[in-house]
C-alpha atoms as a PDB file:
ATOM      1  CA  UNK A   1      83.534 133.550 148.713  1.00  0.00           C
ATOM      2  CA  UNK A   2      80.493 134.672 148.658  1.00  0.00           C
ATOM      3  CA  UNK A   3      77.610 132.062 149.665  1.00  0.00           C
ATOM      4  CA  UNK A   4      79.704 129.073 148.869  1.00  0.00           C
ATOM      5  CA  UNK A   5      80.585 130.735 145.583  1.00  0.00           C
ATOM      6  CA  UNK A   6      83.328 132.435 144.181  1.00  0.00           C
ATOM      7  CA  UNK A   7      83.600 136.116 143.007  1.00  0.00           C
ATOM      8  CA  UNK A   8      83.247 137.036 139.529  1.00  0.00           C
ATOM      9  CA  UNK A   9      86.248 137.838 137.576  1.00  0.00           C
ATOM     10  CA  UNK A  10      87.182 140.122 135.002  1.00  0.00           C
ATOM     11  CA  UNK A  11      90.233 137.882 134.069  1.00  0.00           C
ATOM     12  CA  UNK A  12      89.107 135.330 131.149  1.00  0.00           C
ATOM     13  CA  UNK A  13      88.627 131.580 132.517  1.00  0.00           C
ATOM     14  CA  UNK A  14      91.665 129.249 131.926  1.00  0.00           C
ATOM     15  CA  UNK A  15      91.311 126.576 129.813  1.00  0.00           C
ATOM     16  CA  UNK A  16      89.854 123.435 131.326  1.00  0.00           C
ATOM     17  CA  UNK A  17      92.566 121.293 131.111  1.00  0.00           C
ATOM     18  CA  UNK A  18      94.001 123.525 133.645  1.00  0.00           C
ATOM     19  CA  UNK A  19      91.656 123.119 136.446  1.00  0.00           C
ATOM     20  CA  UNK A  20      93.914 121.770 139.140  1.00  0.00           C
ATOM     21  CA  UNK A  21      90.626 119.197 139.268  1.00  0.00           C
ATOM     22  CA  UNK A  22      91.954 116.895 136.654  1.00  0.00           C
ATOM     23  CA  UNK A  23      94.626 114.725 136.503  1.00  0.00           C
ATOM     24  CA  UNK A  24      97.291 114.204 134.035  1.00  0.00           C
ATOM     25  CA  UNK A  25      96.088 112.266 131.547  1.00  0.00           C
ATOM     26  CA  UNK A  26      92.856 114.319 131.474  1.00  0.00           C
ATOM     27  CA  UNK A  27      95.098 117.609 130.837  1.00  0.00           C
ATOM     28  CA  UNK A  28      96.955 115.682 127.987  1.00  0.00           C
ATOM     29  CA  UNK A  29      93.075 114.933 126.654  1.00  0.00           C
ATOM     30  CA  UNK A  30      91.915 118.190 127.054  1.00  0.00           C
ATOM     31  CA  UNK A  31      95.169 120.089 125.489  1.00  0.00           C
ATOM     32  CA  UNK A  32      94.794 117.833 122.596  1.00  0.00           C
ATOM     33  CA  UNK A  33      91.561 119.523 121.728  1.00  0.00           C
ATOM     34  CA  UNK A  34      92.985 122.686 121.919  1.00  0.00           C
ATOM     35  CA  UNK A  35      95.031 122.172 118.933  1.00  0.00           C
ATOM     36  CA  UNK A  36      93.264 123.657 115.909  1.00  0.00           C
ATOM     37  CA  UNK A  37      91.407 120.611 113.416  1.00  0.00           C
ATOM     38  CA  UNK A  38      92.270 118.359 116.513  1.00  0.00           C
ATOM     39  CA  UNK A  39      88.431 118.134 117.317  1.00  0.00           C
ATOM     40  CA  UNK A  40      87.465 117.532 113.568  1.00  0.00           C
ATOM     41  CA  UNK A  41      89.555 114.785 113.220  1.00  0.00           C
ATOM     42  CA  UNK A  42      87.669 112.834 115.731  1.00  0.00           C
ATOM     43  CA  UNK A  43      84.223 114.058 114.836  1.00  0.00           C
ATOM     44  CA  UNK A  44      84.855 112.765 110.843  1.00  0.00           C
ATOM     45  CA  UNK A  45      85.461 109.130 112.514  1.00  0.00           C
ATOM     46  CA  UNK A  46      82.117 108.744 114.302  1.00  0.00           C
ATOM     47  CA  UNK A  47      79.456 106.399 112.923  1.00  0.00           C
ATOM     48  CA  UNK A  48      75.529 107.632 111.895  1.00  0.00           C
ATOM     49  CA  UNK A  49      74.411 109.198 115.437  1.00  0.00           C
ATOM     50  CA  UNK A  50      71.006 109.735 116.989  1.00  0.00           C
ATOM     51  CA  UNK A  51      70.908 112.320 119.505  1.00  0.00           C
ATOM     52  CA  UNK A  52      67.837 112.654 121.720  1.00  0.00           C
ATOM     53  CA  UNK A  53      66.921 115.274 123.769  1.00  0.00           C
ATOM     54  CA  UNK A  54      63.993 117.293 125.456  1.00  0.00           C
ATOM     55  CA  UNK A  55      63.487 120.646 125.648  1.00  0.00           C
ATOM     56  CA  UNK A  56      63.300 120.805 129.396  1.00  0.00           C
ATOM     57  CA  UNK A  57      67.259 118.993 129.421  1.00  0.00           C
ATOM     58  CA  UNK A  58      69.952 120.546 130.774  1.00  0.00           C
ATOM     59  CA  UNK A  59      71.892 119.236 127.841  1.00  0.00           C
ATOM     60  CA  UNK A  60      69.935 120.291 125.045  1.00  0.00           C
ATOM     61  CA  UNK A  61      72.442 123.069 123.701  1.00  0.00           C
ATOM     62  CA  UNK A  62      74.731 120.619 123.741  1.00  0.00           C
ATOM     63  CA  UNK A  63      73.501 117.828 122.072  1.00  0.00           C
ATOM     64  CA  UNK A  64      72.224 120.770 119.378  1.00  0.00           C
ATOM     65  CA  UNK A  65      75.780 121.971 119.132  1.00  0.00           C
ATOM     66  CA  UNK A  66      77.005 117.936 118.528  1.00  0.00           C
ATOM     67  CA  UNK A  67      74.518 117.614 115.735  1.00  0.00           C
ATOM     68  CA  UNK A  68      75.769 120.659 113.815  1.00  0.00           C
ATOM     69  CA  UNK A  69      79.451 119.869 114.022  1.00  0.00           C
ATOM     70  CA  UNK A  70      78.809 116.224 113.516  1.00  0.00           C
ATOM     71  CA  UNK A  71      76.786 117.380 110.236  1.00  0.00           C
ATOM     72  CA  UNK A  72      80.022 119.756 109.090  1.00  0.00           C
ATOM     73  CA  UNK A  73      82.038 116.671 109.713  1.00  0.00           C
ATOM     74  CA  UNK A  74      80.115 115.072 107.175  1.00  0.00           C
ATOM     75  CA  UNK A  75      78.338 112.481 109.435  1.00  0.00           C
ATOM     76  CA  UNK A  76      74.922 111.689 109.068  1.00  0.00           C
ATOM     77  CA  UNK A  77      73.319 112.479 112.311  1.00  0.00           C
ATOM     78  CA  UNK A  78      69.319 112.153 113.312  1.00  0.00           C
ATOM     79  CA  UNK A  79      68.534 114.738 115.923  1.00  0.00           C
ATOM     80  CA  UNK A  80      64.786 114.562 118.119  1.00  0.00           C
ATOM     81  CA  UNK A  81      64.010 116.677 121.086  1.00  0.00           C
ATOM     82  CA  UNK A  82      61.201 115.889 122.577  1.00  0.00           C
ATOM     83  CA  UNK A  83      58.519 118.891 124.208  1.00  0.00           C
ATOM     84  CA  UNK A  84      59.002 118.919 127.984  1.00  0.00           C
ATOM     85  CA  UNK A  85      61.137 116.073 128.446  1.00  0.00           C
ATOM     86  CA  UNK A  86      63.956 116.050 130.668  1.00  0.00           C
ATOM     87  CA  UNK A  87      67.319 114.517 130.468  1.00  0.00           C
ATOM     88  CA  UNK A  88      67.416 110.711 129.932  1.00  0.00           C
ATOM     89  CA  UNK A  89      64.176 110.661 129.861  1.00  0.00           C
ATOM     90  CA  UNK A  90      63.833 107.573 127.240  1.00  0.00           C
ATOM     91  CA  UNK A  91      65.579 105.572 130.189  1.00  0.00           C
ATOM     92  CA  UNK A  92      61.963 105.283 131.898  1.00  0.00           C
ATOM     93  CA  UNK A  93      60.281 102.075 130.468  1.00  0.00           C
ATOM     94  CA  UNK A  94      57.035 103.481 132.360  1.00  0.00           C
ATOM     95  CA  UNK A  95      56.744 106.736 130.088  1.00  0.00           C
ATOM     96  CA  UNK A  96      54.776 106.796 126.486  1.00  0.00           C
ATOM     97  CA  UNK A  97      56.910 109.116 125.596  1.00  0.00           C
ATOM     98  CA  UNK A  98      60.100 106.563 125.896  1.00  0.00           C
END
């Protein structure tokens, strides 16, 4: 450990369905999705989705990445991101922006 952290390795991660975090019914959810076309099969049964985002998110790749394989699913999707906003920020009555 170094700082509260641990060391670097050269080894590739394990999957995370592995991570001794998680119990077993979220390793049987995870190892479904690592079965090729298993992902794409529940992508092509989601509704129209609007995603929302700011640039200043911490989610914002990933909410970019759910709008592009939503759209090769064939979903119609709506994607904004908002300048400077943060996460969640649309949950703040208080803000014009919201």
């Amino acid at each position: 450990l170094l700082m509260g952290q641990v060391l670097p390795s050269s080894r590739p991660p394990a999957p995370r369905w592995q991570h001794p975090y998680h119990n077993e019914a979220e390793k049987k959810y995870y190892a479904r999705f690592e079965t090729p076309g298993a992902l794409a099969e529940v992508l092509a049964k989601f509704p129209p989705t609007l995603l929302i985002s700011g640039t200043r998110d911490m989610e914002l790749s990933a909410a970019l990445r759910t709008n592009e394989m939503l759209g090769d699913a064939g979903i119609v999707t709506e994607l904004h991101v908002w300048e400077g906003m943060w996460h969640s920020f649309f949950s703040d009555p208080e803000l014009p922006e919201s």
